[in-house]
N, C-alpha and C. Protein backbone atom coordinates (compact mmCIF):
# COMPACT_ATOMS: atom_id res chain seq x y z
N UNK A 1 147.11 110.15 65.91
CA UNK A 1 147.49 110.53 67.24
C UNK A 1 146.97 111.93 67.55
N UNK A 2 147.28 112.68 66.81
CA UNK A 2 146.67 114.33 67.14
C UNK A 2 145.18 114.45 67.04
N UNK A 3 144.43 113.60 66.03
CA UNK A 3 143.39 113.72 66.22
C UNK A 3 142.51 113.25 67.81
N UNK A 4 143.15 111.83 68.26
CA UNK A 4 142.72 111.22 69.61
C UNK A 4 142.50 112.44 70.38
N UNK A 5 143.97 112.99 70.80
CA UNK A 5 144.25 114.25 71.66
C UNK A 5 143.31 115.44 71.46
N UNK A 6 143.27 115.55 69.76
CA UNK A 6 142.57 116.75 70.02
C UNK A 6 140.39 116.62 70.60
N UNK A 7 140.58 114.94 70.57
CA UNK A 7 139.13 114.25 70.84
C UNK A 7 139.00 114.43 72.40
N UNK A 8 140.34 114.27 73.40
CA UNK A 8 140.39 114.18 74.48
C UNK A 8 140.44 115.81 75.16
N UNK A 9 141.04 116.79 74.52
CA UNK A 9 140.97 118.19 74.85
C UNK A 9 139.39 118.60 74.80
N UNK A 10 138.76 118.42 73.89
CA UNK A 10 137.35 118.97 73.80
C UNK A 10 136.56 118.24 74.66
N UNK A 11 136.92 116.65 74.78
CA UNK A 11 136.04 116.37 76.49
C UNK A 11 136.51 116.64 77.47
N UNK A 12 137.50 117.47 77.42
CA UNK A 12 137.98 118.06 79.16
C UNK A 12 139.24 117.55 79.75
N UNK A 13 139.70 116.35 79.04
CA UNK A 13 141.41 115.92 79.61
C UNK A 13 142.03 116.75 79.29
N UNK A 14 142.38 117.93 79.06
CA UNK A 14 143.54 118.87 78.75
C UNK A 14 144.01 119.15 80.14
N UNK A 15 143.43 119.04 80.92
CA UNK A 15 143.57 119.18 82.67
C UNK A 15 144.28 118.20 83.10
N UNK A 16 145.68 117.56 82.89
CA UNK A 16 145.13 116.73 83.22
C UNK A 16 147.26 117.02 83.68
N UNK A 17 147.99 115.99 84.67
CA UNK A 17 149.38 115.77 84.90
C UNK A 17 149.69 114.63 84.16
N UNK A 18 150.80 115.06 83.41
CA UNK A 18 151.13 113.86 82.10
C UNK A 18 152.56 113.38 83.00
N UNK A 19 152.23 112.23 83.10
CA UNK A 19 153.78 110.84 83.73
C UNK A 19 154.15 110.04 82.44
N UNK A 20 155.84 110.55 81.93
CA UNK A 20 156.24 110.12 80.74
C UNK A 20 156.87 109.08 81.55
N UNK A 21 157.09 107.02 80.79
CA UNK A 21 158.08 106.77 81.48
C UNK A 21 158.68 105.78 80.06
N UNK A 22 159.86 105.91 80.31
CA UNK A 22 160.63 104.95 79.32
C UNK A 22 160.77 103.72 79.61
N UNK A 23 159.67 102.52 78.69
CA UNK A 23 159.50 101.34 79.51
C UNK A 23 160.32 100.51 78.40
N UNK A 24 161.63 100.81 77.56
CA UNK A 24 162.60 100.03 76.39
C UNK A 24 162.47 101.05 75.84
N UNK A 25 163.09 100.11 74.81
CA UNK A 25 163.60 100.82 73.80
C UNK A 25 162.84 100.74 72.45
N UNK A 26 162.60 102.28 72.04
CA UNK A 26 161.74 102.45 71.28
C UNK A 26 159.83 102.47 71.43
N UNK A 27 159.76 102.05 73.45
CA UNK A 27 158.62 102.37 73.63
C UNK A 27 158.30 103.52 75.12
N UNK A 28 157.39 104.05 74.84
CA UNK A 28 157.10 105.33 75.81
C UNK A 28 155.64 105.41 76.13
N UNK A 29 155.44 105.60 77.95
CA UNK A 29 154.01 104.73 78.31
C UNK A 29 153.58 106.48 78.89
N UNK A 30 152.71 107.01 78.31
CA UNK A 30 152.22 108.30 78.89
C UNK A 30 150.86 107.93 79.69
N UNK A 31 151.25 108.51 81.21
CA UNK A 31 149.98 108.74 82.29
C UNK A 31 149.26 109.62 82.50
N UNK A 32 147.99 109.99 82.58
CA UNK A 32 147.51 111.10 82.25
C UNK A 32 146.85 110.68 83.86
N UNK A 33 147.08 111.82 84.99
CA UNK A 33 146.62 111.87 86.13
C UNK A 33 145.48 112.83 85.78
N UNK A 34 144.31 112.59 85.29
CA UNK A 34 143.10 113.45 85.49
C UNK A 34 142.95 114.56 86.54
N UNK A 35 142.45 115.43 85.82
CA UNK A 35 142.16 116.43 87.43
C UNK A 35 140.87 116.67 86.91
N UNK A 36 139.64 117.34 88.14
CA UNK A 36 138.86 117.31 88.04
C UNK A 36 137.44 116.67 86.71
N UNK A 37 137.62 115.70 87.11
CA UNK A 37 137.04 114.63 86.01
C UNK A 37 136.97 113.28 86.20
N UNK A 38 135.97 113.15 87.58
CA UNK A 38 135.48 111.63 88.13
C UNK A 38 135.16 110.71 86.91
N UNK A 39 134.36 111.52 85.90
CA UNK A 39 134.11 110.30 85.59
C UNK A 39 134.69 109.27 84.68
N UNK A 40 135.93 110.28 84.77
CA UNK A 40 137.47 109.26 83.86
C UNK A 40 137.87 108.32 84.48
N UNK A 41 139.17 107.50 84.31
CA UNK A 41 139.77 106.66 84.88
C UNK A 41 141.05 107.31 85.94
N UNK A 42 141.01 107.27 87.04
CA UNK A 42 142.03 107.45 87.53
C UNK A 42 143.27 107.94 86.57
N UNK A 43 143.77 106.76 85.95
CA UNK A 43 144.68 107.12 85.34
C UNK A 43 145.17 106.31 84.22
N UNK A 44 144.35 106.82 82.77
CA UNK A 44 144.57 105.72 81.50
C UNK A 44 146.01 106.45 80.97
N UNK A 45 146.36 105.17 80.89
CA UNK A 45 147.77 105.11 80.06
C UNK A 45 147.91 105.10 78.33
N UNK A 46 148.63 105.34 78.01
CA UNK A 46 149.24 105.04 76.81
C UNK A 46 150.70 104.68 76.29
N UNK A 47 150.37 102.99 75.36
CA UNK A 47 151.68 102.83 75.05
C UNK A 47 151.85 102.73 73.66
N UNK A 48 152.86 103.80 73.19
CA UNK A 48 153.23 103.93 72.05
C UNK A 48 154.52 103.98 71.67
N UNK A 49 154.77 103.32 70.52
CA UNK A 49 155.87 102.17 70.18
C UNK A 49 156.41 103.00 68.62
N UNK A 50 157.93 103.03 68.82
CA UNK A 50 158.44 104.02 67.94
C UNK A 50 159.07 103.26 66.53
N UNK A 51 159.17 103.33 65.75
CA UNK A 51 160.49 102.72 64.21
C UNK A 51 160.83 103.80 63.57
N UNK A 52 161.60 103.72 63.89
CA UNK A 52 162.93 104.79 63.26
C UNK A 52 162.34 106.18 63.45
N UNK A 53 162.32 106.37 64.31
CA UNK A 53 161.85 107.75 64.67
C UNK A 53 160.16 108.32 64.88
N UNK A 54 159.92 107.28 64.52
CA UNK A 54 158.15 107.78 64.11
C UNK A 54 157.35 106.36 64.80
N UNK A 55 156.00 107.36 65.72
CA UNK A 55 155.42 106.55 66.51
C UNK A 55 154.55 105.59 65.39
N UNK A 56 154.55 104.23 65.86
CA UNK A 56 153.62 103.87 64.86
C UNK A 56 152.53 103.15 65.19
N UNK A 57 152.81 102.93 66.46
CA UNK A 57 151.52 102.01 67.46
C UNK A 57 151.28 103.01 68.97
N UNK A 58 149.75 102.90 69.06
CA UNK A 58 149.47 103.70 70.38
C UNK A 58 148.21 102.74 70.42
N UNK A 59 148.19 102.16 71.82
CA UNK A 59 147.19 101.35 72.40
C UNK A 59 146.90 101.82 73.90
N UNK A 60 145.51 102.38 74.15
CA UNK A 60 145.28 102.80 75.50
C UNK A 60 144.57 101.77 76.55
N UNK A 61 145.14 101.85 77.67
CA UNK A 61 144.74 101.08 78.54
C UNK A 61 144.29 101.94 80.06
N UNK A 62 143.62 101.06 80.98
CA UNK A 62 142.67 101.63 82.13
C UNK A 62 143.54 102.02 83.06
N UNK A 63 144.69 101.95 83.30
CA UNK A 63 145.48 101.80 84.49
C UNK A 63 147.57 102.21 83.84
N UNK A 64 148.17 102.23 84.57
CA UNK A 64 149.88 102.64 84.38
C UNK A 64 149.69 101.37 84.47
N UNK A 65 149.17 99.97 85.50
CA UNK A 65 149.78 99.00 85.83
C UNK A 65 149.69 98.08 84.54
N UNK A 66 148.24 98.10 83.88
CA UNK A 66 147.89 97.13 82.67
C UNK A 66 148.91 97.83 81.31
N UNK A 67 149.29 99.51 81.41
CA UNK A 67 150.14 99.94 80.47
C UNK A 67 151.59 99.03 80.22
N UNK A 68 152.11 99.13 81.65
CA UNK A 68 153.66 98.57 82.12
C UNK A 68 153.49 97.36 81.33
N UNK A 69 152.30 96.50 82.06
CA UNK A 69 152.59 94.98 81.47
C UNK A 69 152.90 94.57 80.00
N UNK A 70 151.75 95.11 79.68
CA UNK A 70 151.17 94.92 77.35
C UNK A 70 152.66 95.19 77.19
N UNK A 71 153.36 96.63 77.50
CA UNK A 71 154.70 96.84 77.40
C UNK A 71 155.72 95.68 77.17
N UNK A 72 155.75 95.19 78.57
CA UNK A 72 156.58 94.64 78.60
C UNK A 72 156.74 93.21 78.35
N UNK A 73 155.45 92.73 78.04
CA UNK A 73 154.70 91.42 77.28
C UNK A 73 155.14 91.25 76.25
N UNK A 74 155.66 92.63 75.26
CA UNK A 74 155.75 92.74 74.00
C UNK A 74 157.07 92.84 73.85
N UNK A 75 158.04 92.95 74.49
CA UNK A 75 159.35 93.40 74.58
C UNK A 75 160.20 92.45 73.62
């Protein structure tokens, strides 16, 4: 996980408005509203899925809307 982030800071998402939302229990879908940086996605999501305290799945997707679903597909 820290490594992704620290992959995404050095191409320029550090700019970016983070939307935390609690989609259950034990999973948490982070939105990253890009700022200046067309040639990203609007707004790729991430859903990462917790056991006993510790994240253990993170799967990124193109959109909050395709995030919500996988979410809640998996529930």
């Amino acid at each position: 996980m820290l490594r992704v982030l620290a992959e995404r800071k050095q191409e320029g998402v550090n700019r970016a408005k983070v939307e935390l939302i609690d989609a259950g229990e034990n999973v948490l879908i982070s939105v990253s509203h890009t700022v200046d940086r067309p040639d990203w996605p609007d707004e790729p999501a991430t859903v990462i899925r917790f056991r006993d305290g510790k994240a253990v799945e993170m799967r990124q997707f193109k959109s909050r809307e395709e995030a919500l679903a996988a979410a809640a597909s998996q529930s």
